[in-house]
Each structure stands twice: as structure tokens, then as C-alpha cells.
C-alpha atoms as a PDB file:
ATOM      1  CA  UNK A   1     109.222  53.371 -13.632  1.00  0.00           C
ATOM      2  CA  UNK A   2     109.133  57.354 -13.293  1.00  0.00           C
ATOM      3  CA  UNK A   3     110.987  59.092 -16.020  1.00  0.00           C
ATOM      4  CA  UNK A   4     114.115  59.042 -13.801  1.00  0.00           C
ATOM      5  CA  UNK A   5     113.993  55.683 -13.839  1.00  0.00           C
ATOM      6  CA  UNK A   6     113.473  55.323 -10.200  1.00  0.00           C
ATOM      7  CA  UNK A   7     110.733  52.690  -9.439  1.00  0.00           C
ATOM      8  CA  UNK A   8     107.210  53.938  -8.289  1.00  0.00           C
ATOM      9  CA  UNK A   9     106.650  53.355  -4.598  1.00  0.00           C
ATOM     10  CA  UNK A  10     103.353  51.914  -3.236  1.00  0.00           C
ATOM     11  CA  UNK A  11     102.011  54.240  -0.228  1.00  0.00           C
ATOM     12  CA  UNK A  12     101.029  52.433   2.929  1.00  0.00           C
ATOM     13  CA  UNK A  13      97.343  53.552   2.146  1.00  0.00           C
ATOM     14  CA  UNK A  14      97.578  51.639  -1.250  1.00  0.00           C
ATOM     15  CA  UNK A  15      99.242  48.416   0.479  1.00  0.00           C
ATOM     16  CA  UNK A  16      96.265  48.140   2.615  1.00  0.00           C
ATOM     17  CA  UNK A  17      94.162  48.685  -0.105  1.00  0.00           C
ATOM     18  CA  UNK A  18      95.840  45.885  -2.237  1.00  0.00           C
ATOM     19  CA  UNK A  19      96.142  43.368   0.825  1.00  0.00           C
ATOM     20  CA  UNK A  20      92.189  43.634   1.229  1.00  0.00           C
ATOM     21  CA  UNK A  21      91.696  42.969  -2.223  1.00  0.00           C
ATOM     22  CA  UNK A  22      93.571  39.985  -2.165  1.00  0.00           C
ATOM     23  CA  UNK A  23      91.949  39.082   1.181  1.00  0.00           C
ATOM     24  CA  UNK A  24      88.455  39.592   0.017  1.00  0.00           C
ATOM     25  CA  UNK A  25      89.022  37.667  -3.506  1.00  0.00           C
ATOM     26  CA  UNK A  26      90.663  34.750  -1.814  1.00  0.00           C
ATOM     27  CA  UNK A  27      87.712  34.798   0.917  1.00  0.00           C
ATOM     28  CA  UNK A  28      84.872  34.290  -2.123  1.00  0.00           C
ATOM     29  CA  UNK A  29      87.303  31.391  -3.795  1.00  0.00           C
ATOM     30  CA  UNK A  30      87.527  30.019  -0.331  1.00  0.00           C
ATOM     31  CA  UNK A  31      83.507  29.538   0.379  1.00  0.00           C
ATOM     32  CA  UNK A  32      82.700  28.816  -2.886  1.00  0.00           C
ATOM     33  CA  UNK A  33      84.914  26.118  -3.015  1.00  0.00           C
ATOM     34  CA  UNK A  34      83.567  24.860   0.166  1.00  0.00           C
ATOM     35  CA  UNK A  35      80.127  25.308  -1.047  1.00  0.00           C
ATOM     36  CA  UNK A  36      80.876  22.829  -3.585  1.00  0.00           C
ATOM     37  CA  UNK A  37      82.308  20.315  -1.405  1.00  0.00           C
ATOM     38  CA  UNK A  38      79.463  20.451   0.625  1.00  0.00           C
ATOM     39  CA  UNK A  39      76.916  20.149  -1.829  1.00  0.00           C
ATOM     40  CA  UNK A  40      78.864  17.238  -3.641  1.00  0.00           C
ATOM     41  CA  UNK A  41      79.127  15.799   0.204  1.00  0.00           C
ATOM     42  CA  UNK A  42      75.065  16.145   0.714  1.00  0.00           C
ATOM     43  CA  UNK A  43      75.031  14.169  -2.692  1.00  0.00           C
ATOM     44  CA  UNK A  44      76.715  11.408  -1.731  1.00  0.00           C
ATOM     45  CA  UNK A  45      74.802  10.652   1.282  1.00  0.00           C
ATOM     46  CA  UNK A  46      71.841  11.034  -0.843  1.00  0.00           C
ATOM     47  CA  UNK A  47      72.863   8.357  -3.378  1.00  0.00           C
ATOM     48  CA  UNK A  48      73.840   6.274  -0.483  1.00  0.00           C
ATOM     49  CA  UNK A  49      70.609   6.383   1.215  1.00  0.00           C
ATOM     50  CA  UNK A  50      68.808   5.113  -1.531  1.00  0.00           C
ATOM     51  CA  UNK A  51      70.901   3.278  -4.619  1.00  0.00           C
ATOM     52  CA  UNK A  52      71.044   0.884  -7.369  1.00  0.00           C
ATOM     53  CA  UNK A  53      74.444  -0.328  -8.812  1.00  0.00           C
ATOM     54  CA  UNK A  54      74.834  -0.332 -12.159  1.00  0.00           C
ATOM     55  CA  UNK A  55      77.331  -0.256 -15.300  1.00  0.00           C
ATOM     56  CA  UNK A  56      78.617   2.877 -16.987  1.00  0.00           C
ATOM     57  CA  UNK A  57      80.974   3.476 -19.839  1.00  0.00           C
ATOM     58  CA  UNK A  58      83.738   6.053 -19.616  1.00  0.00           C
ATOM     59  CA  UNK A  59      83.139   8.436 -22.426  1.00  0.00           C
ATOM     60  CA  UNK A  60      86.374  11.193 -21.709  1.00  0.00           C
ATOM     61  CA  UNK A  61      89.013  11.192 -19.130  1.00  0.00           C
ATOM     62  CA  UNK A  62      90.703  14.407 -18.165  1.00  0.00           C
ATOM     63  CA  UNK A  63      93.976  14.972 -15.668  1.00  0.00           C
ATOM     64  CA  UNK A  64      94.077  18.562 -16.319  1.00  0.00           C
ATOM     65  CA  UNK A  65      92.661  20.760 -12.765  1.00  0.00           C
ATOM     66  CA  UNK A  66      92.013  17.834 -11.316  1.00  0.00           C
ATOM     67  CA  UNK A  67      91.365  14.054 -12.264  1.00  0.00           C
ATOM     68  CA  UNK A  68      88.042  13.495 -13.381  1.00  0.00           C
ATOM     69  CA  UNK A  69      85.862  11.025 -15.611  1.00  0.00           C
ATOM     70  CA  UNK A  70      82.924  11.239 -17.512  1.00  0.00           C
ATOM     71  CA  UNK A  71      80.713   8.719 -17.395  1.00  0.00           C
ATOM     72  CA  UNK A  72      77.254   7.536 -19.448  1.00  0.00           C
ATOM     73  CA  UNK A  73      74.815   5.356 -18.495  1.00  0.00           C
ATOM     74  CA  UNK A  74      71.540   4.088 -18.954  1.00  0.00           C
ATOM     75  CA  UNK A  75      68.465   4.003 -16.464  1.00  0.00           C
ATOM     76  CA  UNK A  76      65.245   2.986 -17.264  1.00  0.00           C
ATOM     77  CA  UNK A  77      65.814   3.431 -20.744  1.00  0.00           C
ATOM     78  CA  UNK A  78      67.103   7.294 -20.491  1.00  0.00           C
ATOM     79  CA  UNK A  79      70.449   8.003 -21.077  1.00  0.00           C
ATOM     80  CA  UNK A  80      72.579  10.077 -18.272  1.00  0.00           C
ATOM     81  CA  UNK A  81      75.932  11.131 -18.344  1.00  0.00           C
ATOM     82  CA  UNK A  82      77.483  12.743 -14.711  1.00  0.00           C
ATOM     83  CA  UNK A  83      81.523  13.010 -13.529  1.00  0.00           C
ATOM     84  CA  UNK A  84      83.098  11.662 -10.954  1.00  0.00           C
ATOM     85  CA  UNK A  85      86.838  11.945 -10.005  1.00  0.00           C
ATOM     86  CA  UNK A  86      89.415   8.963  -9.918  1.00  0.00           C
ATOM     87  CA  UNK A  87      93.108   8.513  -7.978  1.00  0.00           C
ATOM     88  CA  UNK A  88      96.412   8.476  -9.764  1.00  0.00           C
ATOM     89  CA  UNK A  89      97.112   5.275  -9.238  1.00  0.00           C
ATOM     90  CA  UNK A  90      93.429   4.227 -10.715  1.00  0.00           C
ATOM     91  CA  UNK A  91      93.923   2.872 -14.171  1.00  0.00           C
ATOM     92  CA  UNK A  92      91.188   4.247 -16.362  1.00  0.00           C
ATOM     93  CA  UNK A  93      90.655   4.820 -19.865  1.00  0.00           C
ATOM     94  CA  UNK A  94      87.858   6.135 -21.809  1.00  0.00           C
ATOM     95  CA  UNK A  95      85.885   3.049 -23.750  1.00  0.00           C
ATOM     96  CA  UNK A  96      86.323   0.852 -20.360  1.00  0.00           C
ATOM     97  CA  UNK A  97      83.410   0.002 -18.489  1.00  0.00           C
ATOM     98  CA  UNK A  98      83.019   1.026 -14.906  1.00  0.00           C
ATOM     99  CA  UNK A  99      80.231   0.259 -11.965  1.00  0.00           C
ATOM    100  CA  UNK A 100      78.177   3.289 -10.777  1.00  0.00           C
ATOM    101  CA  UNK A 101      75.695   3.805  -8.121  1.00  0.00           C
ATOM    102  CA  UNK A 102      72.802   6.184  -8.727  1.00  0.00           C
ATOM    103  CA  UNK A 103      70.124   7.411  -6.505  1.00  0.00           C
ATOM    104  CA  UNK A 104      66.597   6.073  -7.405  1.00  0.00           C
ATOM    105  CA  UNK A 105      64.682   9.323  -7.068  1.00  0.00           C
ATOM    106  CA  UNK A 106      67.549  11.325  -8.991  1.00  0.00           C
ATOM    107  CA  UNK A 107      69.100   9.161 -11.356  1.00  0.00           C
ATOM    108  CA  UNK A 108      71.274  11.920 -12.756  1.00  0.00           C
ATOM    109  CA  UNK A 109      73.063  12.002  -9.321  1.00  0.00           C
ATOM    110  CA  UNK A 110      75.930   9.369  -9.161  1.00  0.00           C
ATOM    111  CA  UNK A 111      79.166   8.266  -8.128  1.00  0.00           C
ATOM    112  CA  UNK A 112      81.754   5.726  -9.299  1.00  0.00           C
ATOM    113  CA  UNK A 113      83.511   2.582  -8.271  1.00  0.00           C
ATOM    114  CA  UNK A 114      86.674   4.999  -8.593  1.00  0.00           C
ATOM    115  CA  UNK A 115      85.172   7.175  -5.897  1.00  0.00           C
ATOM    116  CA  UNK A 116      86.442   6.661  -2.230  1.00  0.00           C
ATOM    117  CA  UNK A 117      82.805   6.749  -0.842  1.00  0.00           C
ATOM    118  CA  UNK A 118      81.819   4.252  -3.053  1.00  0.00           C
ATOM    119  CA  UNK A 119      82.296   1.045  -0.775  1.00  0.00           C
ATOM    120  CA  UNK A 120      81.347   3.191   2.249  1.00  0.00           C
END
């Protein structure tokens, strides 16, 4: 507020400049979200291609941005630990046990039962 307390008007040339901002930002959130996706995507098929199943203990479950599990397991005698997301309606706590599928070349790369490319 000016000292008249009339409020401060925005110039056309400064609306322009505050709508590119906020065009640019939400352009960089927008690919690097999609960058994600698609690596997580190329990581899937790459588990898929060449797997083993095995068991996994849930060591923290978190609902907050997002649903997501972590999960610890062992492979040839090395311990891993990776996330994976669950559904709402999935019922998972931490200390249960859960089944996994890990690529054989990359054993840190895994999903979980809970995930919907699991049985795919």
C-alpha cells in the first residue's frame, strides 16, 4: 500500500513479466517430473526383462507427498534397500513382509508386489 493507502498497481509490462515467470517455473517442474516418470518407466521394463522374485521387509511407510514404502532386502548376501509406492486401499505396515522383484544385473533396481506393474 502507498502512503495514501491506495493499493500499488501492477503495470501491464510487469504482468507479463510475472506470467512468464510462472510459465517458465511451471515448464522446468513439468519436464522434470516427466523425466522421472520416464526413467522410473525404463526401470521397470528393465527389471521385467530380466528378474528374480524374492522377499523384502518393509522398514518405513510414509503417506505424506505421495504413498510410498521402503523396503530391505537381501541378494546374494548384500543387503539393499529401494522404494516403491503402494494404493490406498493396500494394507501395509512397516515390520510386514512383502514379495519384490529385482533385476539380476542391478539388484538395487526393484519393484513391489504393491506395484501395479508387478503382475504385468
Amino acid at each position: 500500500m502507498s502512503k495514501n493507502n491506495k493499493p500499488l498497481k501492477s503495470t501491464p509490462k510487469e504482468k507479463i513479466y510475472i506470467f512468464l515467470i510462472i510459465l517458465g517455473m511451471s515448464s522446468i517442474i513439468y519436464f522434470i517430473a516427466t523425466g522421472l516418470r520416464n526413467q522410473e518407466l525404463q526401470n521397470i521394463e528393465f527389471i521385467k526383462s530380466d528378474y528374480k522374485i524374492t522377499r523384502g521387509i518393509i522398514t518405513k511407510k510414509s503417506v505424506t507427498k505421495g504413498r510410498h514404502i521402503r523396503v530391505e532386502y537381501k541378494v546374494g548376501g548384500k543387503l539393499y534397500e529401494n522404494s516403491d509406492g503402494f494404493n490406498e486401499n493396500d494394507k501395509v505396515q512397516e515390520g510386514d513382509s512383502v514379495d519384490i522383484k529385482y533385476s539380476i544385473s542391478k539388484p538395487e533396481l526393484m519393484i513391489t508386489e504393491f506395484n501395479d506393474e508387478f503382475n504385468h
